[in-house]
PDB file of N, CA and C in Angstrom:
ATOM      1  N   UNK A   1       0.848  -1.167   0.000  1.00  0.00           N
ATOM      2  CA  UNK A   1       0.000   0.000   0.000  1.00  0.00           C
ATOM      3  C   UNK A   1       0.896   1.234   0.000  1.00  0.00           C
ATOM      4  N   UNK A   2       0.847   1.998  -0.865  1.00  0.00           N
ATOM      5  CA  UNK A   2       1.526   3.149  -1.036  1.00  0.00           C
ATOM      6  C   UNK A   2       0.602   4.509  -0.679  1.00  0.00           C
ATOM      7  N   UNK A   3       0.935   5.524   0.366  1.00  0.00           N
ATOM      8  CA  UNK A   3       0.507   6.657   0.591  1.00  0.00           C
ATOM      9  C   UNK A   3       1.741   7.682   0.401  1.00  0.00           C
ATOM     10  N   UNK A   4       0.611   8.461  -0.531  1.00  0.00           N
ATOM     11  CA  UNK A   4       1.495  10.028  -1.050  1.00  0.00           C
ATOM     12  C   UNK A   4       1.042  10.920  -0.574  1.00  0.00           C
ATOM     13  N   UNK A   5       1.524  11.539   0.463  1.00  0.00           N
ATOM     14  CA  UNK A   5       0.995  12.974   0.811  1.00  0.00           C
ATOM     15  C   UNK A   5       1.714  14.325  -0.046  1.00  0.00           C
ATOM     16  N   UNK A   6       1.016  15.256  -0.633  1.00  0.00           N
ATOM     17  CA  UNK A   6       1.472  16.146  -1.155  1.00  0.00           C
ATOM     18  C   UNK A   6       1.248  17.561  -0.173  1.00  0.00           C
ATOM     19  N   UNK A   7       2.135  17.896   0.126  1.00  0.00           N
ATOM     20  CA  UNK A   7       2.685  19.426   0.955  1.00  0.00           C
ATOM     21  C   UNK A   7       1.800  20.632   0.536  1.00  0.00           C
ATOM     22  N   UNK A   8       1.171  20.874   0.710  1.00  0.00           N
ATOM     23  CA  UNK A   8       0.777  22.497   0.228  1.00  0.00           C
ATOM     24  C   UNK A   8       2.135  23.306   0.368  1.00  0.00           C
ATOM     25  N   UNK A   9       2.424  24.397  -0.815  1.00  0.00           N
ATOM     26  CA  UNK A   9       3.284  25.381  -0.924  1.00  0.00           C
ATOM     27  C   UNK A   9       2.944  26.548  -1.542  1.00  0.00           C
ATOM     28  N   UNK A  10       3.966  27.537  -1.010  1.00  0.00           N
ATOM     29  CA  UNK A  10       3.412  28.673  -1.193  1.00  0.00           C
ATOM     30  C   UNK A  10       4.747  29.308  -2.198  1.00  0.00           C
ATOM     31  N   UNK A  11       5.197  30.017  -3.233  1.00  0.00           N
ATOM     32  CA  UNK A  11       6.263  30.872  -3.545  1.00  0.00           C
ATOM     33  C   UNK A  11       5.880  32.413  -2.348  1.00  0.00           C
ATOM     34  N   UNK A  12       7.548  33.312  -2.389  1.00  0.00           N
ATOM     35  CA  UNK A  12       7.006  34.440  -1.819  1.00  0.00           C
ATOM     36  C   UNK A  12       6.292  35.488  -2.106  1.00  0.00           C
ATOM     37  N   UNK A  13       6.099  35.425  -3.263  1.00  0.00           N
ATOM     38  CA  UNK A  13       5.064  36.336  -4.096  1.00  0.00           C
ATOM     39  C   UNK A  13       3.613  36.115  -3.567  1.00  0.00           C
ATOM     40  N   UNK A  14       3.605  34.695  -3.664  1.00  0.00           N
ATOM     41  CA  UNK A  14       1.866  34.382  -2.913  1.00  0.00           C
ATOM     42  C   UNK A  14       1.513  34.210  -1.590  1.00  0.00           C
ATOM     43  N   UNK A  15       2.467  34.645  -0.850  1.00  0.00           N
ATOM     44  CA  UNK A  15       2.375  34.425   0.512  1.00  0.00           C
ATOM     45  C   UNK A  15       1.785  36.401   0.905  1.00  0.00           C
ATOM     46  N   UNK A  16       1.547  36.570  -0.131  1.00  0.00           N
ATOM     47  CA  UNK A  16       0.407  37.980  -0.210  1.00  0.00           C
ATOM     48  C   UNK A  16      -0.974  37.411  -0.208  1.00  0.00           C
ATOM     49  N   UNK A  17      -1.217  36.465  -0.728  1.00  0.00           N
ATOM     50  CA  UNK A  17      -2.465  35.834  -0.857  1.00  0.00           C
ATOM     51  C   UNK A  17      -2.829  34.987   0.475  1.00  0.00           C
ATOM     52  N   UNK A  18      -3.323  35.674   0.998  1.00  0.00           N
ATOM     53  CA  UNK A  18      -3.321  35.344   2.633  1.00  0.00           C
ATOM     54  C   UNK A  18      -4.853  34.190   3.037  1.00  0.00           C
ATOM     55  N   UNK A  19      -5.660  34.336   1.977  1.00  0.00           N
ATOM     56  CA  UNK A  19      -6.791  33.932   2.045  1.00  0.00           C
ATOM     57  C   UNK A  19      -6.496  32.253   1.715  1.00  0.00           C
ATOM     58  N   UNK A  20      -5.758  32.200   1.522  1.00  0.00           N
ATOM     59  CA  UNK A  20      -5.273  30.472   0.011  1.00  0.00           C
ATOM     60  C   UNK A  20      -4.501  29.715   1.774  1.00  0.00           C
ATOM     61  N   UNK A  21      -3.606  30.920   2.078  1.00  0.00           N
ATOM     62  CA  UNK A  21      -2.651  30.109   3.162  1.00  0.00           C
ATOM     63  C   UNK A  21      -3.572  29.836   4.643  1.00  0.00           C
ATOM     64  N   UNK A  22      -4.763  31.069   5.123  1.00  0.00           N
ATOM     65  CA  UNK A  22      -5.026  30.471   6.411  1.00  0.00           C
ATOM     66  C   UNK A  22      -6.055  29.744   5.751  1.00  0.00           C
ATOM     67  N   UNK A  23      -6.622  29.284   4.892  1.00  0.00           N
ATOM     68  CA  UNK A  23      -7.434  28.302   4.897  1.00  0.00           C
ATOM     69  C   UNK A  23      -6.727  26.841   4.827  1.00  0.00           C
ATOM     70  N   UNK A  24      -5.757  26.747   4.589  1.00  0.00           N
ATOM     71  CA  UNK A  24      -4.838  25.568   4.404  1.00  0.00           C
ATOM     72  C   UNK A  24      -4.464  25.341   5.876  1.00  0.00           C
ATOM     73  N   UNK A  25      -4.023  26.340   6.792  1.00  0.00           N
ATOM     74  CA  UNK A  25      -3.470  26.267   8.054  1.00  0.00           C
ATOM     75  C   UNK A  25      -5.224  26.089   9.264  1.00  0.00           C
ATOM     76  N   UNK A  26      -5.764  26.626   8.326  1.00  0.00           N
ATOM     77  CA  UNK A  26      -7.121  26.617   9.389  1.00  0.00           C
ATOM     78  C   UNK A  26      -7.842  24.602   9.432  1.00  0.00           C
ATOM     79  N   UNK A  27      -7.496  24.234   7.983  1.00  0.00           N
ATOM     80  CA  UNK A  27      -7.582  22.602   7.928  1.00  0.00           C
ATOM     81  C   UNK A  27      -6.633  21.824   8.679  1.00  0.00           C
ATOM     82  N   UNK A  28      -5.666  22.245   8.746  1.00  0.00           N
ATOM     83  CA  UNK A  28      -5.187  21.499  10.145  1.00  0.00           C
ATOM     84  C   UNK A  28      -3.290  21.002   9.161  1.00  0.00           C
ATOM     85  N   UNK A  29      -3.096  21.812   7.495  1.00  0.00           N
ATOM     86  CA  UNK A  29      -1.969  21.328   6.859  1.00  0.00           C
ATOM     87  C   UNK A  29      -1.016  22.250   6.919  1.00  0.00           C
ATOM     88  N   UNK A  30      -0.299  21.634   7.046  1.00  0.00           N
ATOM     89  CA  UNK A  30       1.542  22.726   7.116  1.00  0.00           C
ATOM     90  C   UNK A  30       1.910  22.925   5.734  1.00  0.00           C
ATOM     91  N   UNK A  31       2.202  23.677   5.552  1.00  0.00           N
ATOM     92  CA  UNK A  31       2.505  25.082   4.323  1.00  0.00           C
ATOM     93  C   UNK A  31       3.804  24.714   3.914  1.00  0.00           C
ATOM     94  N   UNK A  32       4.880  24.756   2.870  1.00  0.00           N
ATOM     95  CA  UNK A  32       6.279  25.125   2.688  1.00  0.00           C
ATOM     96  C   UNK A  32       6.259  26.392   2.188  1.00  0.00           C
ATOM     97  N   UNK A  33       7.117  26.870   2.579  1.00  0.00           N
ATOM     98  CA  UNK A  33       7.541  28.594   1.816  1.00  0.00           C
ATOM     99  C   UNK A  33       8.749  28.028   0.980  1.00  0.00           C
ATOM    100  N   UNK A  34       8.275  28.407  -0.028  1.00  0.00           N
ATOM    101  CA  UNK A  34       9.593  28.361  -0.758  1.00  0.00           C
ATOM    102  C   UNK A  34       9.761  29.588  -1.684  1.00  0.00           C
ATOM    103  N   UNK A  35      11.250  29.368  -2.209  1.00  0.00           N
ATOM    104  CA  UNK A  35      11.835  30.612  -2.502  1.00  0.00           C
ATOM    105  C   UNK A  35      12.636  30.440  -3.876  1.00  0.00           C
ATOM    106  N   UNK A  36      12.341  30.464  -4.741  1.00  0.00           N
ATOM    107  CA  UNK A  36      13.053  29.536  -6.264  1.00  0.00           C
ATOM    108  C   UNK A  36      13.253  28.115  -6.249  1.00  0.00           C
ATOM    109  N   UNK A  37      12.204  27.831  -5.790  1.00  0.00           N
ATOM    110  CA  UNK A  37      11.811  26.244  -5.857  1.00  0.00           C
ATOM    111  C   UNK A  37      12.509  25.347  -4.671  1.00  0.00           C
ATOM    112  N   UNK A  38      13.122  26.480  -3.373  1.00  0.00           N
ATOM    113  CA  UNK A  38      14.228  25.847  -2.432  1.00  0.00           C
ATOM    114  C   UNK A  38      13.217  26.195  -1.217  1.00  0.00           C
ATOM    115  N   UNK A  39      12.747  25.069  -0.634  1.00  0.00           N
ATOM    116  CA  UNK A  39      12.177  25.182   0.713  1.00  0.00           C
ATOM    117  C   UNK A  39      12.731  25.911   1.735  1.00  0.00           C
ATOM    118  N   UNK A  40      12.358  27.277   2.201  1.00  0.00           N
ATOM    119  CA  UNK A  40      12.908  28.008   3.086  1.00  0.00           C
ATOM    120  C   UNK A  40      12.472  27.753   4.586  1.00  0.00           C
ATOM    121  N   UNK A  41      11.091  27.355   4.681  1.00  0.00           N
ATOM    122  CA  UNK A  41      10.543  27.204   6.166  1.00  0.00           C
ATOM    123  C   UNK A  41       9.140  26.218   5.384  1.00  0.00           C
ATOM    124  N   UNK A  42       8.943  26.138   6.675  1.00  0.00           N
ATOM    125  CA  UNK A  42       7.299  25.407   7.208  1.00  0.00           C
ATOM    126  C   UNK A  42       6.514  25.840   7.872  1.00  0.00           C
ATOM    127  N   UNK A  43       5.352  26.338   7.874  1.00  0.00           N
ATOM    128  CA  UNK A  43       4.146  27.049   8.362  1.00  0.00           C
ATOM    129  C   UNK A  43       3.674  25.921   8.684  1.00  0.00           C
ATOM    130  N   UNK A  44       3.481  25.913  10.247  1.00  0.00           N
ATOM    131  CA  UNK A  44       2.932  24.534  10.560  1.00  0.00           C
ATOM    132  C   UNK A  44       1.607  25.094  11.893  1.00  0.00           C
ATOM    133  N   UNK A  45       0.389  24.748  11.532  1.00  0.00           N
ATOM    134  CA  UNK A  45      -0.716  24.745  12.117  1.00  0.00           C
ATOM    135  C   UNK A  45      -0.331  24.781  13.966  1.00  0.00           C
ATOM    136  N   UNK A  46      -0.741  25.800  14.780  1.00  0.00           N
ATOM    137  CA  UNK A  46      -1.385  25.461  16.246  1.00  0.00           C
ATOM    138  C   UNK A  46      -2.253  24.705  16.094  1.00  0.00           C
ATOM    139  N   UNK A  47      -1.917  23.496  17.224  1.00  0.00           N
ATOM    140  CA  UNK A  47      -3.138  22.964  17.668  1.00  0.00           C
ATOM    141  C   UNK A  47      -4.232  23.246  18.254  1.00  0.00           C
ATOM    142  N   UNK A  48      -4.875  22.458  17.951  1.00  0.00           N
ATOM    143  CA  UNK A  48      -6.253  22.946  18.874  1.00  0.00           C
ATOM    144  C   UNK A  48      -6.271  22.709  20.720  1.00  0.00           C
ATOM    145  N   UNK A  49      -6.837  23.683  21.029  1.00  0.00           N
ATOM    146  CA  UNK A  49      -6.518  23.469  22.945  1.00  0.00           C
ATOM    147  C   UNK A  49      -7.427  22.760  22.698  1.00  0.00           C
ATOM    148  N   UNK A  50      -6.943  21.555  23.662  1.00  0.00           N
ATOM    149  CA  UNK A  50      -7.904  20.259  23.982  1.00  0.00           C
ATOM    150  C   UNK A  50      -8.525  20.581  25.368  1.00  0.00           C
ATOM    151  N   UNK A  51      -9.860  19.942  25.210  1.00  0.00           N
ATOM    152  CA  UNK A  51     -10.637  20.169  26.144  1.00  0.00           C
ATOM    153  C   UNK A  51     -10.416  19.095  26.964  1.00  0.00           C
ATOM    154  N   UNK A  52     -10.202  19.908  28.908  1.00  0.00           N
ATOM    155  CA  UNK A  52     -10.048  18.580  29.777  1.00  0.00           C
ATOM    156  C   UNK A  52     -11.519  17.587  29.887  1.00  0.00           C
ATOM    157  N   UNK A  53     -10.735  16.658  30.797  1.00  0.00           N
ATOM    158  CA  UNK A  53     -11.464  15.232  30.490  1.00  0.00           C
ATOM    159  C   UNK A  53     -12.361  15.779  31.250  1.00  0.00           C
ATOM    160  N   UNK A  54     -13.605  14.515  31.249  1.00  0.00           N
ATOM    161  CA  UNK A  54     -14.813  14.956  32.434  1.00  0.00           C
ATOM    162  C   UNK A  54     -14.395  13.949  33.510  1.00  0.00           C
ATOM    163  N   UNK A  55     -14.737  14.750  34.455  1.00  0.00           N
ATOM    164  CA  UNK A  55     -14.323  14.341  35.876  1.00  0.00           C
ATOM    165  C   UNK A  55     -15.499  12.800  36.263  1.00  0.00           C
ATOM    166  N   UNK A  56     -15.052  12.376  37.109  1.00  0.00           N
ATOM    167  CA  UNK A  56     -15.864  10.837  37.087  1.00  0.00           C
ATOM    168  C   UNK A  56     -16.881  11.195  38.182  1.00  0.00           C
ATOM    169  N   UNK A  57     -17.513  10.469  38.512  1.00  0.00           N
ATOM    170  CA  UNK A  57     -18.978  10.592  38.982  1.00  0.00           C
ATOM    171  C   UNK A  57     -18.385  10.116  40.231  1.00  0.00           C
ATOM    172  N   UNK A  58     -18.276  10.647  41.156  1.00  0.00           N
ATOM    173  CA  UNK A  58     -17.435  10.361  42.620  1.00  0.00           C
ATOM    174  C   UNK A  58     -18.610   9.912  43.258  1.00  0.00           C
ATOM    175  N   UNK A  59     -19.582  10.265  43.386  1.00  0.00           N
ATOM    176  CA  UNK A  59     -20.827  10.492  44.313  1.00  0.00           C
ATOM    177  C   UNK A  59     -21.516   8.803  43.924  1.00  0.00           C
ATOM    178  N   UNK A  60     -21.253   8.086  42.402  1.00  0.00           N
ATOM    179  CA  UNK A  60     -21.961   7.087  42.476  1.00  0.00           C
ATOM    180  C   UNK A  60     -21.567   6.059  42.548  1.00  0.00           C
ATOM    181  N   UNK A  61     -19.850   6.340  42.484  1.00  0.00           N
ATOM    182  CA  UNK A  61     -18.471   5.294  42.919  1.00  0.00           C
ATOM    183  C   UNK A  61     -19.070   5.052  44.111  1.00  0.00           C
ATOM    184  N   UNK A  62     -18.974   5.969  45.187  1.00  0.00           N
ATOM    185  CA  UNK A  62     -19.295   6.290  46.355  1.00  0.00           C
ATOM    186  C   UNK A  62     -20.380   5.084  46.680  1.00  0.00           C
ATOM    187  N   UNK A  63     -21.533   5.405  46.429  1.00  0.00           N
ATOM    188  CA  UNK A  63     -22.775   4.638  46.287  1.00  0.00           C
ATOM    189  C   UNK A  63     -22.610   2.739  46.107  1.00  0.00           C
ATOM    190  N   UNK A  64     -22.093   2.777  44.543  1.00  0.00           N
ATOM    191  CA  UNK A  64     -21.789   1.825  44.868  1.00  0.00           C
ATOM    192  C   UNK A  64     -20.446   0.335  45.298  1.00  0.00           C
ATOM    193  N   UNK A  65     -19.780   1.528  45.925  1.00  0.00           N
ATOM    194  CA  UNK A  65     -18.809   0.878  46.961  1.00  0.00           C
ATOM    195  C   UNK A  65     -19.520   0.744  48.256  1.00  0.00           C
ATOM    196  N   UNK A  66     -20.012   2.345  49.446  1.00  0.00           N
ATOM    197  CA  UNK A  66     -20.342   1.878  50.382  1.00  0.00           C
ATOM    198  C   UNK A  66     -21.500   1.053  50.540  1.00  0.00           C
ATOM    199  N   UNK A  67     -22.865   1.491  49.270  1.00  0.00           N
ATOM    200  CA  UNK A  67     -24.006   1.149  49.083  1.00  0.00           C
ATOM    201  C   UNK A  67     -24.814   2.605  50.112  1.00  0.00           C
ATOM    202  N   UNK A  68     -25.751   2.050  51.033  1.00  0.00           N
ATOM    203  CA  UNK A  68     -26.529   3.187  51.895  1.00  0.00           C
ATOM    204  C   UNK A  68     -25.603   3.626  53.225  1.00  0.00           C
ATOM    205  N   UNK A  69     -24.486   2.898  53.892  1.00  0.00           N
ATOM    206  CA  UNK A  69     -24.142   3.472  54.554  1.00  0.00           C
ATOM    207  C   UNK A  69     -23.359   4.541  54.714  1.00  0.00           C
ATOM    208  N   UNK A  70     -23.346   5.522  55.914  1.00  0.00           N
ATOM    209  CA  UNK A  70     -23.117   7.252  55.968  1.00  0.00           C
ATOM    210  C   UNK A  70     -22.120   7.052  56.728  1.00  0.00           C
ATOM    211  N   UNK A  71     -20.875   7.309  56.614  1.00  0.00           N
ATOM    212  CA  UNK A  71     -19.948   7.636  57.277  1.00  0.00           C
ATOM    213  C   UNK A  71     -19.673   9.072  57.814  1.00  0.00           C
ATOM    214  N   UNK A  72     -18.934   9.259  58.921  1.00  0.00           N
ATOM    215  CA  UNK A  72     -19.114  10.361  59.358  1.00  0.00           C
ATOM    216  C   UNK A  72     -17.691  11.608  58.932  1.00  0.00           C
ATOM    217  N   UNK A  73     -18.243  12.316  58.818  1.00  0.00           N
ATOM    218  CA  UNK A  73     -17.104  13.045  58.449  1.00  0.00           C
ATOM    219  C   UNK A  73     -16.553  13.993  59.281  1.00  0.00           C
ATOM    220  N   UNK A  74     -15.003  13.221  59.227  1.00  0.00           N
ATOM    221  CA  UNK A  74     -14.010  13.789  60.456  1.00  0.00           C
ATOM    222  C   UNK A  74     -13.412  14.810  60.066  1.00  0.00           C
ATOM    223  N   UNK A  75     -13.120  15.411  58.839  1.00  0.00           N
ATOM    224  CA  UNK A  75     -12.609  16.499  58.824  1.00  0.00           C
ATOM    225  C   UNK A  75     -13.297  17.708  59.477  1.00  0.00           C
ATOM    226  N   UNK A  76     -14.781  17.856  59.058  1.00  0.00           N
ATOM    227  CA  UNK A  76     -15.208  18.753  59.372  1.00  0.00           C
ATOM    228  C   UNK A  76     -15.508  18.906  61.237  1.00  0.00           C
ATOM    229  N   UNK A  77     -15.352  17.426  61.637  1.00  0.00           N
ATOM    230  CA  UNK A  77     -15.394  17.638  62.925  1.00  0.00           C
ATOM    231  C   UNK A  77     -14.231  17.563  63.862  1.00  0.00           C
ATOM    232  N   UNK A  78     -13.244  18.003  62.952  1.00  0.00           N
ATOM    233  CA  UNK A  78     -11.771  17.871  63.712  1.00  0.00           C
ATOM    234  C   UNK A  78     -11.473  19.679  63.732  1.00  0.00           C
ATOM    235  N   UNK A  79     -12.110  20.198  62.576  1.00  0.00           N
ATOM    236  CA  UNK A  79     -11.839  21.856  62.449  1.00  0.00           C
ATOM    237  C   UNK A  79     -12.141  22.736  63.571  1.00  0.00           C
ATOM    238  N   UNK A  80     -12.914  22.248  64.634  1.00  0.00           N
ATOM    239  CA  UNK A  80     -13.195  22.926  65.718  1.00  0.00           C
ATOM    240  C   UNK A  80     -12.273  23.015  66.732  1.00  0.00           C
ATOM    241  N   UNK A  81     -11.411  21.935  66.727  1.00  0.00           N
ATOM    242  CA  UNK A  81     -10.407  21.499  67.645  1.00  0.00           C
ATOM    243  C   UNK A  81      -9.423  22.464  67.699  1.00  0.00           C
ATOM    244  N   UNK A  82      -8.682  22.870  66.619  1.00  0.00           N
ATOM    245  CA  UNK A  82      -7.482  23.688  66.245  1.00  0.00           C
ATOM    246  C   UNK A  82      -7.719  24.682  65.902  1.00  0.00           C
TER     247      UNK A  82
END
């Protein structure tokens, strides 16, 4: 199985044409600049900020580990002490 990826490129003349390059960078592809047919750089896409994970359901872990029983909670009744 053979895969060819082809580079989007830009000469410096068209790197005026600003509309051609962030739509290429807005798809998620890295750019070459080139300069008489000699690759000068790479315009390479920011990623996207990833969204954090969702937090796990503590309350039904809770549930069903202890099941109905209430344990008492010592932190809040140790705060009076000190």
């Amino acid at each position: 199985m053979c895969h060819i990826t082809i580079m989007h490129s830009m000469n410096m003349r068209q790197l005026r044409e600003t509309r051609r390059l962030k739509a290429w960078l807005r798809a998620g592809k890295t750019v070459e600049l080139r300069d008489r047919n000699r690759v000068i750089a790479r315009i390479v896409p920011e990623k996207a900020e990833e969204k954090p994970g969702k937090w796990p359901d503590f309350e039904a872990r809770a549930r069903e580990i202890l099941g109905d029983r209430v344990l008492p909670n010592l932190v809040l009744e140790d705060r009076g002490r000190y």
